[in-house]
Structure formats: structure tokens, C-alpha cells
Protein backbone atom coordinates (compact mmCIF):
# COMPACT_ATOMS: atom_id res chain seq x y z
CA UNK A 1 9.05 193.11 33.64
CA UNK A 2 9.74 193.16 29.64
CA UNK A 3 6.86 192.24 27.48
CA UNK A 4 8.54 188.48 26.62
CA UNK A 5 8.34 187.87 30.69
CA UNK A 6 5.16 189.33 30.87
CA UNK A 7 4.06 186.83 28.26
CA UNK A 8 5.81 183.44 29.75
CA UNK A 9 4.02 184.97 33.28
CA UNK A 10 0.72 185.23 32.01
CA UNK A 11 1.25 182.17 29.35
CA UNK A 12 -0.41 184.96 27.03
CA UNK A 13 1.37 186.08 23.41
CA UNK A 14 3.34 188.92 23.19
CA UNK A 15 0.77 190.03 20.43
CA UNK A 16 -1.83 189.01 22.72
CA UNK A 17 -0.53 191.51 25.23
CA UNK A 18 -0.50 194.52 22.88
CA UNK A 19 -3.67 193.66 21.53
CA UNK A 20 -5.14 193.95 25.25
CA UNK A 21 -3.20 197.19 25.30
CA UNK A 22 -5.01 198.62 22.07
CA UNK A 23 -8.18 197.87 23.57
CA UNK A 24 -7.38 199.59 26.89
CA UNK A 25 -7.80 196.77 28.76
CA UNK A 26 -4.45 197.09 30.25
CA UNK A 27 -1.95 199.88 30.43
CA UNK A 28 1.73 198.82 31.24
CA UNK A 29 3.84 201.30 32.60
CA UNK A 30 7.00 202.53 30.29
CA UNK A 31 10.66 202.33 31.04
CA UNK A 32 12.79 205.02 30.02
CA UNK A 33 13.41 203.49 26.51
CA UNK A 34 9.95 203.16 25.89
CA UNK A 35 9.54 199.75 26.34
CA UNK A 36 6.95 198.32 27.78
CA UNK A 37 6.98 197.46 31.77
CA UNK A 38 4.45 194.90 33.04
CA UNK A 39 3.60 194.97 36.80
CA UNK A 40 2.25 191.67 38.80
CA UNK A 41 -1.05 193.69 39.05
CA UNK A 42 -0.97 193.81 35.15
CA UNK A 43 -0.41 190.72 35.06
CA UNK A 44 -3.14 189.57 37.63
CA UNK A 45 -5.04 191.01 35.20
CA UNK A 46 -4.39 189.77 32.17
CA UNK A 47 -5.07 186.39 33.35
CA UNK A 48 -9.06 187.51 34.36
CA UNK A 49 -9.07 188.98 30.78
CA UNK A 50 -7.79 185.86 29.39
CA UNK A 51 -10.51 183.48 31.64
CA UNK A 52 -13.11 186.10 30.03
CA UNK A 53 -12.26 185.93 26.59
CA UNK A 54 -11.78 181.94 26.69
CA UNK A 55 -15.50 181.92 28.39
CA UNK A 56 -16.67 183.70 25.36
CA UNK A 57 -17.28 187.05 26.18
CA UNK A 58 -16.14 190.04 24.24
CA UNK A 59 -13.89 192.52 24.02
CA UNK A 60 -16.48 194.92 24.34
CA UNK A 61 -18.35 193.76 27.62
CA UNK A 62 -15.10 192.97 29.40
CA UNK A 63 -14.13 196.69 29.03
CA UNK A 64 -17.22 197.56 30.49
CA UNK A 65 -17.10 195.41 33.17
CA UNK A 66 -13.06 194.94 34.31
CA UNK A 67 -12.68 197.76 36.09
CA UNK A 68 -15.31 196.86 39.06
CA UNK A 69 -13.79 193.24 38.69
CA UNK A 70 -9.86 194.70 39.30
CA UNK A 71 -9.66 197.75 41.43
CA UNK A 72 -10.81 196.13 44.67
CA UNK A 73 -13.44 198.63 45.05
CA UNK A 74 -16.99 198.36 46.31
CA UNK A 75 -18.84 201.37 45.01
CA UNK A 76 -21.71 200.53 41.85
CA UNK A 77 -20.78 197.13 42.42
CA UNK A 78 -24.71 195.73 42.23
CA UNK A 79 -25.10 198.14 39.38
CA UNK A 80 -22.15 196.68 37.45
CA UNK A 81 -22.96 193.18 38.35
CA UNK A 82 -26.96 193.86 37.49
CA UNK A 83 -26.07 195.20 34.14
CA UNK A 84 -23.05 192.74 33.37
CA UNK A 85 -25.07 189.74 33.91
CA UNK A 86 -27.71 190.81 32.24
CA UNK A 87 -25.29 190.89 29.50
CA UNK A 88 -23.87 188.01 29.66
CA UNK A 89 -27.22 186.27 29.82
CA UNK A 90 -28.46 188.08 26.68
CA UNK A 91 -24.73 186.62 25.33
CA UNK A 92 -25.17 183.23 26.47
CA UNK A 93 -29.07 182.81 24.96
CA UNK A 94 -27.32 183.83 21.82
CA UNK A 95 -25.09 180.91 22.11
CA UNK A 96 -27.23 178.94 22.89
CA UNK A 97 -29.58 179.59 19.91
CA UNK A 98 -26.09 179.41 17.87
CA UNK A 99 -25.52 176.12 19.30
CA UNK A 100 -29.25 174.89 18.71
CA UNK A 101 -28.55 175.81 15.28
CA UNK A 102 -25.35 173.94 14.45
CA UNK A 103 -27.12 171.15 16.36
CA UNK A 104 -30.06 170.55 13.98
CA UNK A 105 -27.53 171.40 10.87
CA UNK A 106 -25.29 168.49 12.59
CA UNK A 107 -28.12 166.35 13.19
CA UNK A 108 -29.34 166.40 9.08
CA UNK A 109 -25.55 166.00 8.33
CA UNK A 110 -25.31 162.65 10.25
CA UNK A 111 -28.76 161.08 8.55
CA UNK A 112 -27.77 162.29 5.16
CA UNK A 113 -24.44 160.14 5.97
CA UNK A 114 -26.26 157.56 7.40
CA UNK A 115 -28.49 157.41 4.62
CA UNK A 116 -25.83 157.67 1.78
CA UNK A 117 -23.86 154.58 3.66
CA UNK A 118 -26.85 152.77 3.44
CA UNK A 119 -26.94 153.20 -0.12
CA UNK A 120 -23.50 152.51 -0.64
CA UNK A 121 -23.86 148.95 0.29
């Protein structure tokens, strides 16, 4: 399928699409013309690299870690897992201390409001 199918398939821009593309995380096949040609398998797996993204992870660690996830194949699998959640734990304690962060900034932001409303009247 053309790249505009492969985008209302996957509900995922057309720019979105190349983007994957230039980050080899996806490589469509070509039609004569040199247009792009999107396969359902492409598109299987453009929707596990859109669930990734959207759960925060990056580019980087989903090229690591797609091709164990997509090819159906066994072999290194508790490597890849080990490894890959040990990333994504090291990922997700930075969000959280991110998150701790904006809380306490949040937290002085609502009694400095507090306090300048109860100024105000």
C-alpha cells in the first residue's frame, strides 16, 4: 500500500512514517516508481513503534530492542529482554525523578498562589 494508506492504517502521519524510515525502524519495500510500498507486517509494526514511543521510550532503545520484539524469533531473547528492561528501568527512575521534580516546583507554585490570593483580599 501507498504511504497515505499506510498512514490512515496505522492512524500514524505520513511524516511520521518517513521519520520511522530515517531511523531504520522500518524499511518499506519500493514500487517500480520509487514510491514507497507498505506491507501489513510494516504496518504491524509501526503500531508497536508507535505504543513505544507514546510509553516514553526513545528512538534509540526501541532500535535496539524491535527486532527481538518483531521477527517472531526466540534466539537472545532473555538477553534482549535482560538488557531492555534494565533500560527501561534506568528510563523510568529518570522519570520519575523528572516527575518528583515538577512535583515540588508545582507544589511551591500552588502556595505562592494561595498565598498571593490571600493577600489579594
Amino acid at each position: 500500500m501507498k504511504i497515505s494508506e499506510a498512514s490512515r492504517a496505522s492512524g500514524v502521519s505520513a511524516r511520521s512514517l518517513r521519520h520511522y524510515e530515517d531511523e531504520g525502524l522500518i524499511v518499506p519495500g519500493r514500487f517500480s516508481n520509487g514510491f514507497r510500498d507498505y506491507c501489513q507486517s510494516t504496518i504491524d509494526r509501526v503500531l508497536v513503534i508507535r505504543s513505544l514511543l507514546e510509553s516514553g521510550l526513545p528512538v534509540r532503545l526501541i532500535r535496539e530492542v524491535l527486532p527481538g520484539l518483531t521477527d517472531g524469533s526466540e534466539a537472545g531473547t532473555e538477553v534482549v529482554c535482560a538488557e531492555f528492561l534494565h533500560e527501561v528501568q534506568d528510563h523510568r527512575d529518570r522519570l520519575a525523578a523528572r516527575i518528583a521534580v515538577l512535583s515540588d516546583q508545582q507544589a511551591a507554585l500552588d502556595a505562592y498562589l494561595r498565598e498571593a490570593r490571600r493577600t489579594d483580599l
